[in-house]
PDB file of N, CA and C in Angstrom:
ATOM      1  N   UNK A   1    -195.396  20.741  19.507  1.00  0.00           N
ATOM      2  CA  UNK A   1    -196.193  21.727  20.214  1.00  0.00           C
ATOM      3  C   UNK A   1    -197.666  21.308  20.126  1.00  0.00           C
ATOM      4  N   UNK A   2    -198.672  21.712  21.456  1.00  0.00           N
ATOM      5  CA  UNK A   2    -199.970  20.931  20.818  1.00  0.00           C
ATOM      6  C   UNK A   2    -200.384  22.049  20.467  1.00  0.00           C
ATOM      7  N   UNK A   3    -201.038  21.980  19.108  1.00  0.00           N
ATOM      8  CA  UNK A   3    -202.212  22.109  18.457  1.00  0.00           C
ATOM      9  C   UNK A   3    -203.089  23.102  18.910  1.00  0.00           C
ATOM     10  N   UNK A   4    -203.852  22.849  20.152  1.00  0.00           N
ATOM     11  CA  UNK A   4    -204.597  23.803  20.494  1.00  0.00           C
ATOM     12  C   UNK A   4    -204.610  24.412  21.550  1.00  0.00           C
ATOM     13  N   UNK A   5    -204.692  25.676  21.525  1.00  0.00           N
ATOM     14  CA  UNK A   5    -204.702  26.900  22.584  1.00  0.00           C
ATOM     15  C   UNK A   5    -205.740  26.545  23.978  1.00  0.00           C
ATOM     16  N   UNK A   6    -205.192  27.629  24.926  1.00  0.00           N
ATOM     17  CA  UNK A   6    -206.500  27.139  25.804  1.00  0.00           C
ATOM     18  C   UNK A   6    -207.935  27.830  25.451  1.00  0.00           C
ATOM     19  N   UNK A   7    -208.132  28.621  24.937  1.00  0.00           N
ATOM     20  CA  UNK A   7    -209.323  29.365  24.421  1.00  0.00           C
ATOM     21  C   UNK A   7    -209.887  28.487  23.678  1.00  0.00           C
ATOM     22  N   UNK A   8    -209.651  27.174  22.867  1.00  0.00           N
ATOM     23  CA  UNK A   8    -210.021  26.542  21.509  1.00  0.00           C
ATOM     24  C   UNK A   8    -210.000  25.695  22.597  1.00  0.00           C
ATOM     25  N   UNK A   9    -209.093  24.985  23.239  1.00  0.00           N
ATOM     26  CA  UNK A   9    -209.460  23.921  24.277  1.00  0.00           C
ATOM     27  C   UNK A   9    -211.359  23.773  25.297  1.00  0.00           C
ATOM     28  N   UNK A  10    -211.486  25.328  25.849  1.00  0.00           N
ATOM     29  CA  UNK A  10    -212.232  25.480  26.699  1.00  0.00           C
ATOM     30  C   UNK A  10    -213.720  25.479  25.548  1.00  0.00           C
ATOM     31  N   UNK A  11    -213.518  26.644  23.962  1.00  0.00           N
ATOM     32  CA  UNK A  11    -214.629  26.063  23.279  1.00  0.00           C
ATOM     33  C   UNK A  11    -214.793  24.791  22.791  1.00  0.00           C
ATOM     34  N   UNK A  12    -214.068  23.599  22.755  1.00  0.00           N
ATOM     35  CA  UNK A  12    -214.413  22.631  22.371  1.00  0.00           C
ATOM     36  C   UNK A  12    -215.037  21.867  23.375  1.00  0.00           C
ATOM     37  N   UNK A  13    -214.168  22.090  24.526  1.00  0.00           N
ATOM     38  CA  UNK A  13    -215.416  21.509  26.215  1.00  0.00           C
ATOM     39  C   UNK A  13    -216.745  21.746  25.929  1.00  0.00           C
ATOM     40  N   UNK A  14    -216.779  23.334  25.855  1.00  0.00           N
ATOM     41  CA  UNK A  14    -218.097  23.569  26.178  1.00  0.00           C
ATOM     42  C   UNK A  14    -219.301  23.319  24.766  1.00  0.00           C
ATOM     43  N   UNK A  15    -218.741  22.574  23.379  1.00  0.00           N
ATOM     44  CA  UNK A  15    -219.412  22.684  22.426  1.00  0.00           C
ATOM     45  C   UNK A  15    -219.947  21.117  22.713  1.00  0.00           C
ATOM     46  N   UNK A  16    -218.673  20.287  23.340  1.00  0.00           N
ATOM     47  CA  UNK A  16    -219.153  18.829  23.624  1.00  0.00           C
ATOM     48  C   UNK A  16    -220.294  18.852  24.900  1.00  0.00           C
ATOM     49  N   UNK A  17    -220.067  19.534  25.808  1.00  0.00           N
ATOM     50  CA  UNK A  17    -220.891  19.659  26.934  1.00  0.00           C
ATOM     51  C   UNK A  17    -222.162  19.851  26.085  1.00  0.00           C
ATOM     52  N   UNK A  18    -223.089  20.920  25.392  1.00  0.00           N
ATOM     53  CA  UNK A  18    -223.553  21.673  24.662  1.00  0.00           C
ATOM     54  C   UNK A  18    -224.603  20.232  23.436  1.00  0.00           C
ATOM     55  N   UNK A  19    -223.511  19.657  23.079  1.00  0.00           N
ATOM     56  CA  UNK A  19    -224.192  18.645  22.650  1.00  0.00           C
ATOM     57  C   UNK A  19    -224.137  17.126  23.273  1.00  0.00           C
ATOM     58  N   UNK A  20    -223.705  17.035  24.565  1.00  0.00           N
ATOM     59  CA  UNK A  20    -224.376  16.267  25.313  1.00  0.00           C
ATOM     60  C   UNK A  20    -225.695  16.246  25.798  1.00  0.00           C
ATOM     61  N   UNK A  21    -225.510  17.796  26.222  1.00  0.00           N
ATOM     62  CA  UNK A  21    -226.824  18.146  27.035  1.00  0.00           C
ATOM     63  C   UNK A  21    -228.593  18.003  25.796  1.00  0.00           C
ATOM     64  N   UNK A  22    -227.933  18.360  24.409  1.00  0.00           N
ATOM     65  CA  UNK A  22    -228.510  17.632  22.918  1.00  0.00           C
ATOM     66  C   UNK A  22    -229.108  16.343  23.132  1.00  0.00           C
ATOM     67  N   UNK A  23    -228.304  15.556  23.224  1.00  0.00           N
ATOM     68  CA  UNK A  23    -228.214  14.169  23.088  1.00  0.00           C
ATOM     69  C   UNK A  23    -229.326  14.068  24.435  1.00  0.00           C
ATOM     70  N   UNK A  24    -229.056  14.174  25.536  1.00  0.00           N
ATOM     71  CA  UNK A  24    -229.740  13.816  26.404  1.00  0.00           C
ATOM     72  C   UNK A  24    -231.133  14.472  26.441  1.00  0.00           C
ATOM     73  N   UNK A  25    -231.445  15.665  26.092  1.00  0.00           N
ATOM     74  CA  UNK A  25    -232.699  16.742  26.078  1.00  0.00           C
ATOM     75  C   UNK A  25    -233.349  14.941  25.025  1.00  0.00           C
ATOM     76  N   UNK A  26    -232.994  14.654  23.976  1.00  0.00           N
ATOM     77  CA  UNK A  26    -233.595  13.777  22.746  1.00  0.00           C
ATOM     78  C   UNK A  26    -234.056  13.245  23.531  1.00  0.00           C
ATOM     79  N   UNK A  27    -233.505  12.424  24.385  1.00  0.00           N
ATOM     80  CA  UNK A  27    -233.628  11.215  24.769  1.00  0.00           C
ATOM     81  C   UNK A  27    -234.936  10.911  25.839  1.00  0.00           C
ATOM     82  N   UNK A  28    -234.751  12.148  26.180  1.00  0.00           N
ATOM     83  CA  UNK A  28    -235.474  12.499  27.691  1.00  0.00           C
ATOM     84  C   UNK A  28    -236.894  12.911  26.202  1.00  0.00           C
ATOM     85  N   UNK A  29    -237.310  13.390  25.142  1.00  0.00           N
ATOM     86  CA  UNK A  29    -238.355  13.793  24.364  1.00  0.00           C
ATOM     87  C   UNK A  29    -238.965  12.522  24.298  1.00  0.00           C
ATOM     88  N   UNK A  30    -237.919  11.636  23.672  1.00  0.00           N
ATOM     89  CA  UNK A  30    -238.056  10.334  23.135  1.00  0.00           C
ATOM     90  C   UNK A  30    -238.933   9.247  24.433  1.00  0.00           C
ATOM     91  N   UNK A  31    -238.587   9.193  25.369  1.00  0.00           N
ATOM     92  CA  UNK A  31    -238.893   8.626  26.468  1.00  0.00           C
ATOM     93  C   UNK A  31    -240.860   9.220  26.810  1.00  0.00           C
ATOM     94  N   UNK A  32    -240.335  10.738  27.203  1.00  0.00           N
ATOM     95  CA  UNK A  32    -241.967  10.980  27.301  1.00  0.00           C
ATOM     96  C   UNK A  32    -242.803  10.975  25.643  1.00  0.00           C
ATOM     97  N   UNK A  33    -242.214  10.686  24.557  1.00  0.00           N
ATOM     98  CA  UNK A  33    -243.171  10.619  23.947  1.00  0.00           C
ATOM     99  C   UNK A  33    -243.920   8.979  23.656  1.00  0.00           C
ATOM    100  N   UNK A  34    -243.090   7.957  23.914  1.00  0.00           N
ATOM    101  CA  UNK A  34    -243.466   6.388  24.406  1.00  0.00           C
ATOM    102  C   UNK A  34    -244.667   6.343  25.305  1.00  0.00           C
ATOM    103  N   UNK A  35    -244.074   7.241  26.460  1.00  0.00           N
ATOM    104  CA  UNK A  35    -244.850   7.148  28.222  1.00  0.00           C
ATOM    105  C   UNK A  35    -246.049   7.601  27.118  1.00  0.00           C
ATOM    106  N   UNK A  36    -246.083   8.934  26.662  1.00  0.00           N
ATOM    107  CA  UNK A  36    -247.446   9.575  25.998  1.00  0.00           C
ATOM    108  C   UNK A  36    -248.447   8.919  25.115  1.00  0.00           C
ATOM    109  N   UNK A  37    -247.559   7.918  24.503  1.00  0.00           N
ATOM    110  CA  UNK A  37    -248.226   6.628  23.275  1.00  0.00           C
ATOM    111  C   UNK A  37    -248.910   5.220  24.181  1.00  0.00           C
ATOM    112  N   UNK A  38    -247.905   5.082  25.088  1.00  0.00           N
ATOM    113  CA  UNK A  38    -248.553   4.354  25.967  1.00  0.00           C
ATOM    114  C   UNK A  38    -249.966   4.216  26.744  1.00  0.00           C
ATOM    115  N   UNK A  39    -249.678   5.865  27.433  1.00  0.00           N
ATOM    116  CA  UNK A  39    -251.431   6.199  27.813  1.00  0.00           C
ATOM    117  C   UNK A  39    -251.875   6.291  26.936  1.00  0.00           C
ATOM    118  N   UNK A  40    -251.782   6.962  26.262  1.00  0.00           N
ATOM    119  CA  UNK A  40    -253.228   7.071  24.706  1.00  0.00           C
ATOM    120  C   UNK A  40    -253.865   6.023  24.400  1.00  0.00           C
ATOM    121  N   UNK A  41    -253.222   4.665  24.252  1.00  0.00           N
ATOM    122  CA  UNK A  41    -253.666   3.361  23.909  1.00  0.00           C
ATOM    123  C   UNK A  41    -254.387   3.338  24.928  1.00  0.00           C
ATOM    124  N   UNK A  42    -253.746   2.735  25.824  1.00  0.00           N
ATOM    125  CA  UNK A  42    -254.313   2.292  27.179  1.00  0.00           C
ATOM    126  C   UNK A  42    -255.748   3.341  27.753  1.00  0.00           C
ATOM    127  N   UNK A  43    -256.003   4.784  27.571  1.00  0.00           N
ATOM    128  CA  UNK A  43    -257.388   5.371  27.694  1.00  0.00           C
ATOM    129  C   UNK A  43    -257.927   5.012  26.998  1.00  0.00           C
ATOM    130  N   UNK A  44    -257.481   5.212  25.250  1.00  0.00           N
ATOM    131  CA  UNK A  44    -258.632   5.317  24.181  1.00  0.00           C
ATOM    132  C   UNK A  44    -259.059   3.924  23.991  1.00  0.00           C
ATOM    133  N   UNK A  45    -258.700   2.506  24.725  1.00  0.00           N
ATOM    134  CA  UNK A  45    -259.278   1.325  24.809  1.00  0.00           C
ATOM    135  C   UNK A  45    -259.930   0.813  25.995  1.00  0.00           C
ATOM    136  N   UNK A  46    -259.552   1.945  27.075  1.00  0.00           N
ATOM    137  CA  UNK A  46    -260.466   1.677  28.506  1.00  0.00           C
ATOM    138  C   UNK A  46    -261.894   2.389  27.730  1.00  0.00           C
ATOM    139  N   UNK A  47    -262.030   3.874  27.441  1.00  0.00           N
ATOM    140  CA  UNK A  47    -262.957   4.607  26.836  1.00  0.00           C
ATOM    141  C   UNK A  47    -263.554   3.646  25.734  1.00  0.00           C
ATOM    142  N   UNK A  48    -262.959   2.720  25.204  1.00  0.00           N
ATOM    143  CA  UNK A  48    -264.124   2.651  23.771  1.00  0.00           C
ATOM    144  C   UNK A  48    -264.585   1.061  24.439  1.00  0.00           C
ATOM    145  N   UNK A  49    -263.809   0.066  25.699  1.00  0.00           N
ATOM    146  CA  UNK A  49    -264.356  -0.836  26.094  1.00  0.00           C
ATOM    147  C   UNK A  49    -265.655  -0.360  27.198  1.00  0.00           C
ATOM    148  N   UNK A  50    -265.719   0.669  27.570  1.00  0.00           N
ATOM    149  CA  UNK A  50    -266.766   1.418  28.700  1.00  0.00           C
ATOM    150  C   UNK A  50    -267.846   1.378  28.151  1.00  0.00           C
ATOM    151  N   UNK A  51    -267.341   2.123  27.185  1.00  0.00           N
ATOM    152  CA  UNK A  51    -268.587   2.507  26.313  1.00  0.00           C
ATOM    153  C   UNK A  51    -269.680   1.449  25.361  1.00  0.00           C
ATOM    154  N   UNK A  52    -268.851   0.436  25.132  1.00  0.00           N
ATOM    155  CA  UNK A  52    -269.431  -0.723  24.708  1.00  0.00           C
ATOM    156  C   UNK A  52    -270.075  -1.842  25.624  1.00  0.00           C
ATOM    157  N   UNK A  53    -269.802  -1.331  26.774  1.00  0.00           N
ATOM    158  CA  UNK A  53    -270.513  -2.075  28.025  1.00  0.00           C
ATOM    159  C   UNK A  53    -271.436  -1.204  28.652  1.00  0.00           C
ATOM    160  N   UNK A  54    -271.167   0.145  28.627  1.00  0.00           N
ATOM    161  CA  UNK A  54    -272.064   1.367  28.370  1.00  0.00           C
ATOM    162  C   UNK A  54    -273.677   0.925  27.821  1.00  0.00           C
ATOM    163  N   UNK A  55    -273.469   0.806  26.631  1.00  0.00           N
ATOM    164  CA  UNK A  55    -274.259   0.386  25.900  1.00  0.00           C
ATOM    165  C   UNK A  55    -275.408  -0.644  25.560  1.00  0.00           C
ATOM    166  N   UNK A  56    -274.493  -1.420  26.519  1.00  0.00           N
ATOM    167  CA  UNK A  56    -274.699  -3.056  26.238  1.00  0.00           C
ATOM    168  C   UNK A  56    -275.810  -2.811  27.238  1.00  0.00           C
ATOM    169  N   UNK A  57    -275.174  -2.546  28.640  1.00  0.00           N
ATOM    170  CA  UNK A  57    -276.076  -2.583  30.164  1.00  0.00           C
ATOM    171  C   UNK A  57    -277.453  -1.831  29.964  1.00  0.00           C
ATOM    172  N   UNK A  58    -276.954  -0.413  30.124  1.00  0.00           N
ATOM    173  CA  UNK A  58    -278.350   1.068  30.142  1.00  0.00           C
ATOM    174  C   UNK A  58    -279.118   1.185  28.923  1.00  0.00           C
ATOM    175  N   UNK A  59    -278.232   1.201  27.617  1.00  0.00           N
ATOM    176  CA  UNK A  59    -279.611   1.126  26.305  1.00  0.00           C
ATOM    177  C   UNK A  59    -279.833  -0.017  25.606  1.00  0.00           C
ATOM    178  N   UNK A  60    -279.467  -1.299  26.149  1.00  0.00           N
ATOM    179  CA  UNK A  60    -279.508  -2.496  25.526  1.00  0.00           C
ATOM    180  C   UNK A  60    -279.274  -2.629  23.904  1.00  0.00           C
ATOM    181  N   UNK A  61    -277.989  -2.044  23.749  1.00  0.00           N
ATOM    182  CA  UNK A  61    -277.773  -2.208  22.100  1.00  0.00           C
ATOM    183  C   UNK A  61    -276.670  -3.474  22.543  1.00  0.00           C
ATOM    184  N   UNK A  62    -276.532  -4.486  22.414  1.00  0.00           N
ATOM    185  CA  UNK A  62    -275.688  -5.380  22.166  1.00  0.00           C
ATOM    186  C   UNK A  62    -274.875  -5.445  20.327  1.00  0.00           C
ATOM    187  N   UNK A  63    -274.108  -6.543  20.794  1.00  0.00           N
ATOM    188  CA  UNK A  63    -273.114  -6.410  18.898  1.00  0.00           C
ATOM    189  C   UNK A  63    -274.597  -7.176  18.394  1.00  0.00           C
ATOM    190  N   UNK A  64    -275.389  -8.332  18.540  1.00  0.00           N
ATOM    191  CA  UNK A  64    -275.746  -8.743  17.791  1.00  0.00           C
ATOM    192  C   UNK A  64    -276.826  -8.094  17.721  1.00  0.00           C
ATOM    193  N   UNK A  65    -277.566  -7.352  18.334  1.00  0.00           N
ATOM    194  CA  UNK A  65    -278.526  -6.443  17.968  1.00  0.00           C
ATOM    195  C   UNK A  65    -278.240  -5.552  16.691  1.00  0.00           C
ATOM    196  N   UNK A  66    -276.781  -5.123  16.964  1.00  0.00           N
ATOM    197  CA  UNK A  66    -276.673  -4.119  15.967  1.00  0.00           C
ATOM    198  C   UNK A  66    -275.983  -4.614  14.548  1.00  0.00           C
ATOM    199  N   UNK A  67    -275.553  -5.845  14.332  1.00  0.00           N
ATOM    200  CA  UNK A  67    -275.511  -6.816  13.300  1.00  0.00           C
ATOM    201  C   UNK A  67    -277.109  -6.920  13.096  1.00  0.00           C
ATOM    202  N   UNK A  68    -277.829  -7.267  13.820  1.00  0.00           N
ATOM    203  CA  UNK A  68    -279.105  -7.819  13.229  1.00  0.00           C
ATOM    204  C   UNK A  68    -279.852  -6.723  12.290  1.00  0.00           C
ATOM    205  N   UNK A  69    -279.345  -5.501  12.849  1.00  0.00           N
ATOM    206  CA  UNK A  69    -279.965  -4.094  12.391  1.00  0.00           C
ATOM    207  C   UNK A  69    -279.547  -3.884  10.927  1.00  0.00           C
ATOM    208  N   UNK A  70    -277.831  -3.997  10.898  1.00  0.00           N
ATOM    209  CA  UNK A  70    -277.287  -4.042   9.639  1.00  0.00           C
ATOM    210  C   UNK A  70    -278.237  -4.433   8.762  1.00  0.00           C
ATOM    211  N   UNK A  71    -278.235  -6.263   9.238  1.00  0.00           N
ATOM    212  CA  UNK A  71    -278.732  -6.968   7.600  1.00  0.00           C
ATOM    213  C   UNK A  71    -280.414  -6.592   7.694  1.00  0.00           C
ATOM    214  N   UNK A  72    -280.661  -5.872   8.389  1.00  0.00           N
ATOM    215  CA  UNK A  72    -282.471  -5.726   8.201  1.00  0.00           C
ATOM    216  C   UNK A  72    -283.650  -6.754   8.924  1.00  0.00           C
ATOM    217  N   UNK A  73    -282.897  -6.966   9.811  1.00  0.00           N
ATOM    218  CA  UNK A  73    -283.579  -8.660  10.347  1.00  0.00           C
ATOM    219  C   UNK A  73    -284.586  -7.722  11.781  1.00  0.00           C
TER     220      UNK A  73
END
């Protein structure tokens, strides 16, 4: 005789369905949180290369200006 009823049949469908839809919600987190790591890099190194050309152009601080400043020169 099998084992399980149709009531126990239909909750076990719907517990696998239930944690498919689990599995996939992750996956789909997992994905936009990459896409999200991705831009972050990619702004916060457009923003800090701008700004260092920013710098360079309109207030004339160059790197070796501001090395020279360091050691007191």
């Amino acid at each position: 005789m099998w084992p399980f009823s149709t009531a126990n049949e239909r909750q076990a469908e719907a517990m696998s369905n239930i944690l498919a839809e689990n599995a996939y919600e992750r996956r789909l987190e997992r994905a936009t949180y990459n896409i999200k790591l991705i831009v972050a890099v990619l702004v916060s190194t457009s923003l800090t290369f701008l700004t260092l050309v920013g710098m360079d152009i309109w207030l004339n601080i160059n790197p070796e200006a501001v090395w020279n400043w360091i050691r007191g020169k």
